[in-house]
Structure formats: structure tokens, C-alpha cells
C-alpha atoms as a PDB file:
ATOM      1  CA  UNK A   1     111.509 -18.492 -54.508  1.00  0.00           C
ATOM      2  CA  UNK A   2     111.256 -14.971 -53.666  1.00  0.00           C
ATOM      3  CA  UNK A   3     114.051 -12.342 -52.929  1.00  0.00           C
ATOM      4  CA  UNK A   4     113.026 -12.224 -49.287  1.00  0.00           C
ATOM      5  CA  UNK A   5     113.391 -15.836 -48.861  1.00  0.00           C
ATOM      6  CA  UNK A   6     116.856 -15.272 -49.496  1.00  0.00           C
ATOM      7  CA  UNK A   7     118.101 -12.983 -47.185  1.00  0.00           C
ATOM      8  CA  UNK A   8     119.006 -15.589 -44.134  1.00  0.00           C
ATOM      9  CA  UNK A   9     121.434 -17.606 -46.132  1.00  0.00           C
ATOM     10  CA  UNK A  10     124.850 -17.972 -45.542  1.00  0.00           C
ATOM     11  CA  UNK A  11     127.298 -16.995 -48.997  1.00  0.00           C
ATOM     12  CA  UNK A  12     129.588 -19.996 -49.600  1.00  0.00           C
ATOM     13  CA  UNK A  13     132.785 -20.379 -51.973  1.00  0.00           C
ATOM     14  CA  UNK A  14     133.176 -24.088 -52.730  1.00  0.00           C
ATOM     15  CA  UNK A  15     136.628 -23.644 -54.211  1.00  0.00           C
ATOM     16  CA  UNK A  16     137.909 -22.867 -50.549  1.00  0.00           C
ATOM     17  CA  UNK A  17     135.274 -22.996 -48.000  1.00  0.00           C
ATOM     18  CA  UNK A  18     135.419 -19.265 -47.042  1.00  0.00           C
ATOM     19  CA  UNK A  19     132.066 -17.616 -45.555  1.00  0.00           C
ATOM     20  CA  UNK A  20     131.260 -14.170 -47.030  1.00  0.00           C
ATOM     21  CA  UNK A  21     127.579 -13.379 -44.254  1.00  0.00           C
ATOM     22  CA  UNK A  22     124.146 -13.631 -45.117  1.00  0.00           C
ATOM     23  CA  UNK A  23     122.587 -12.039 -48.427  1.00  0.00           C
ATOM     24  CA  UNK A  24     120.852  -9.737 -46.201  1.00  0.00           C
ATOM     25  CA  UNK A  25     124.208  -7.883 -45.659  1.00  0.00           C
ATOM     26  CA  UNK A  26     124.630  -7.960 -49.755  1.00  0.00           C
ATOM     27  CA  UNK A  27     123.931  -5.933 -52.603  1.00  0.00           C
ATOM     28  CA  UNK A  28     122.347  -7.457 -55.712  1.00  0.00           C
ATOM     29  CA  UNK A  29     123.662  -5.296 -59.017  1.00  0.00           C
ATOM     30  CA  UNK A  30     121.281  -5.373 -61.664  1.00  0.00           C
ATOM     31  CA  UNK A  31     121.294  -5.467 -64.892  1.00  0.00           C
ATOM     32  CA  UNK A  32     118.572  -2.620 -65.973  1.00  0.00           C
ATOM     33  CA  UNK A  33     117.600  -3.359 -69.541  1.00  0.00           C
ATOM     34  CA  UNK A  34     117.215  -7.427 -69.346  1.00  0.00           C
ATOM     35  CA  UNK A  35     115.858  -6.968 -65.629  1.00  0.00           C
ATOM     36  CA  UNK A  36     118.475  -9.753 -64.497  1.00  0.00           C
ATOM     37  CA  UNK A  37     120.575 -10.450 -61.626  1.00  0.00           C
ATOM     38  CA  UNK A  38     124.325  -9.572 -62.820  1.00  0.00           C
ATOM     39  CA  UNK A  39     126.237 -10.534 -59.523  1.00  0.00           C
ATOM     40  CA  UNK A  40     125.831 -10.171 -55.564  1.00  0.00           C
ATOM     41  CA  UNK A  41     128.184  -7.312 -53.974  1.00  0.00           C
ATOM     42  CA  UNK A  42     129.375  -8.718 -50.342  1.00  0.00           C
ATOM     43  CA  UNK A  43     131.499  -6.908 -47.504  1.00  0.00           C
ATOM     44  CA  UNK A  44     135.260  -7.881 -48.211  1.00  0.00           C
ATOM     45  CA  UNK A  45     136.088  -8.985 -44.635  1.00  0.00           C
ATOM     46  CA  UNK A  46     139.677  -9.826 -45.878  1.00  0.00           C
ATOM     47  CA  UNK A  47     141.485  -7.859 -43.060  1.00  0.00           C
ATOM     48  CA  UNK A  48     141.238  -4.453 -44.491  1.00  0.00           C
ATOM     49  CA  UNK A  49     140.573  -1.238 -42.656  1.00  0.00           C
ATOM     50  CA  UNK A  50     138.216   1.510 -44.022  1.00  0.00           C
ATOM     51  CA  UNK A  51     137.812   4.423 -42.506  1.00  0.00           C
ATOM     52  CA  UNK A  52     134.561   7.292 -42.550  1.00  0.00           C
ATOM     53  CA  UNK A  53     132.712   3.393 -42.621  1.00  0.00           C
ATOM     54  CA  UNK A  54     133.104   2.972 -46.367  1.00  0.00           C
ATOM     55  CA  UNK A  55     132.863  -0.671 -47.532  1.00  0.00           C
ATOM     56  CA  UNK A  56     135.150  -2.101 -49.876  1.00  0.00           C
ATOM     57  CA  UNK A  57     133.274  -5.137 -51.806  1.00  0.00           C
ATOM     58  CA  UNK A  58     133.368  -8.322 -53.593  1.00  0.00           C
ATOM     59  CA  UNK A  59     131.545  -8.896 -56.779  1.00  0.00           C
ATOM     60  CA  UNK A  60     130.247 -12.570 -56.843  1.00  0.00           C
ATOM     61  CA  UNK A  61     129.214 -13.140 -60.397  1.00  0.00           C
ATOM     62  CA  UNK A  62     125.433 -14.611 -60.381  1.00  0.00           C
ATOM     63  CA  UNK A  63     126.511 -17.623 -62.582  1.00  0.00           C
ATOM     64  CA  UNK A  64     129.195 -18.605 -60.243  1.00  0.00           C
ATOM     65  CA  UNK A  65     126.342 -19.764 -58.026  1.00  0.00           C
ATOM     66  CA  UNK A  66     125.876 -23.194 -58.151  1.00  0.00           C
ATOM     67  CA  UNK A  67     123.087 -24.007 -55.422  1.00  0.00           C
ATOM     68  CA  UNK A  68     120.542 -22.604 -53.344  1.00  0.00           C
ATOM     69  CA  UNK A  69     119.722 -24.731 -50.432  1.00  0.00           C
ATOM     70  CA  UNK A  70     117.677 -24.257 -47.264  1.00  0.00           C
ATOM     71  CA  UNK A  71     120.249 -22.178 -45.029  1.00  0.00           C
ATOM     72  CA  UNK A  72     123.330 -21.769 -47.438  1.00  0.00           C
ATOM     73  CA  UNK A  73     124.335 -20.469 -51.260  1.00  0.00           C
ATOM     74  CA  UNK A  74     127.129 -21.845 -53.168  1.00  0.00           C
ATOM     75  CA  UNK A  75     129.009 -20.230 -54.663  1.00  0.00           C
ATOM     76  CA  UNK A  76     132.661 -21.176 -56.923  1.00  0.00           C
ATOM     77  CA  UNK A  77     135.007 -18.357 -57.659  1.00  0.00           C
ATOM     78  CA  UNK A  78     138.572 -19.942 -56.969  1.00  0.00           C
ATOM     79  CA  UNK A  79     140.658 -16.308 -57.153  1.00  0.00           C
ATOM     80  CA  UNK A  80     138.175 -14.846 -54.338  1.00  0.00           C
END
């Protein structure tokens, strides 16, 4: 699967069912040396304001994910 084929899917948490957008709207962080994934960044949505549109975000560690399907990721972080 490529990275592109990723970018329509919905972000999932299975411990409570909360949506966090597509991947597309994401950052991936990277880890340089091993060339890895490390964890996906997503837009906290939790009610906060920012102003000057800085984004505060969420950092989804990679091996929390626990499928990739055709139109969703899961995902299982219960303290998100």
C-alpha cells in the first residue's frame, strides 16, 4: 500500500469511537535514522480555540494502529 492510498481514510479510536478526519489532514513524524513511521500528528478538535490559525495536535503513536481497512484506520489509545 502506498502513502497516497492512505490519505482518504477516516482516523478511528476503538477505545471510544471518536473520529479524528482523514490522514490527508495529518502529519506523519518520522523517525530519520531507521526511516520509520513514529506516530501520525492529527488536528485536536477537542473544543479548543487557537488563534493566528495555529494548530494544537494529537500524537497517535503508529503501533496503536491496529487496522487499515478500505475507508477507515483503527486506531486504540484509551487516554485520547
Amino acid at each position: 500500500m502506498r502513502l497516497s492510498d492512505l490519505g482518504d481514510k477516516e482516523i478511528v479510536n476503538l477505545a471510544n469511537g471518536s473520529r479524528h478526519g482523514q490522514l490527508a489532514n495529518a502529519e506523519l513524524l518520522f523517525d530519520e535514522h531507521q526511516g520509520m513511521i513514529k506516530a501520525i500528528l492529527v488536528p485536536d478538535n477537542r473544543g479548543k480555540v487557537s488563534f493566528f490559525g495555529s494548530k494544537d495536535f494529537l500524537q497517535l503513536p503508529w503501533n496503536a494502529i491496529r487496522k487499515i481497512g478500505e475507508d477507515i484506520i483503527i486506531f486504540e489509545a484509551p487516554e485520547i
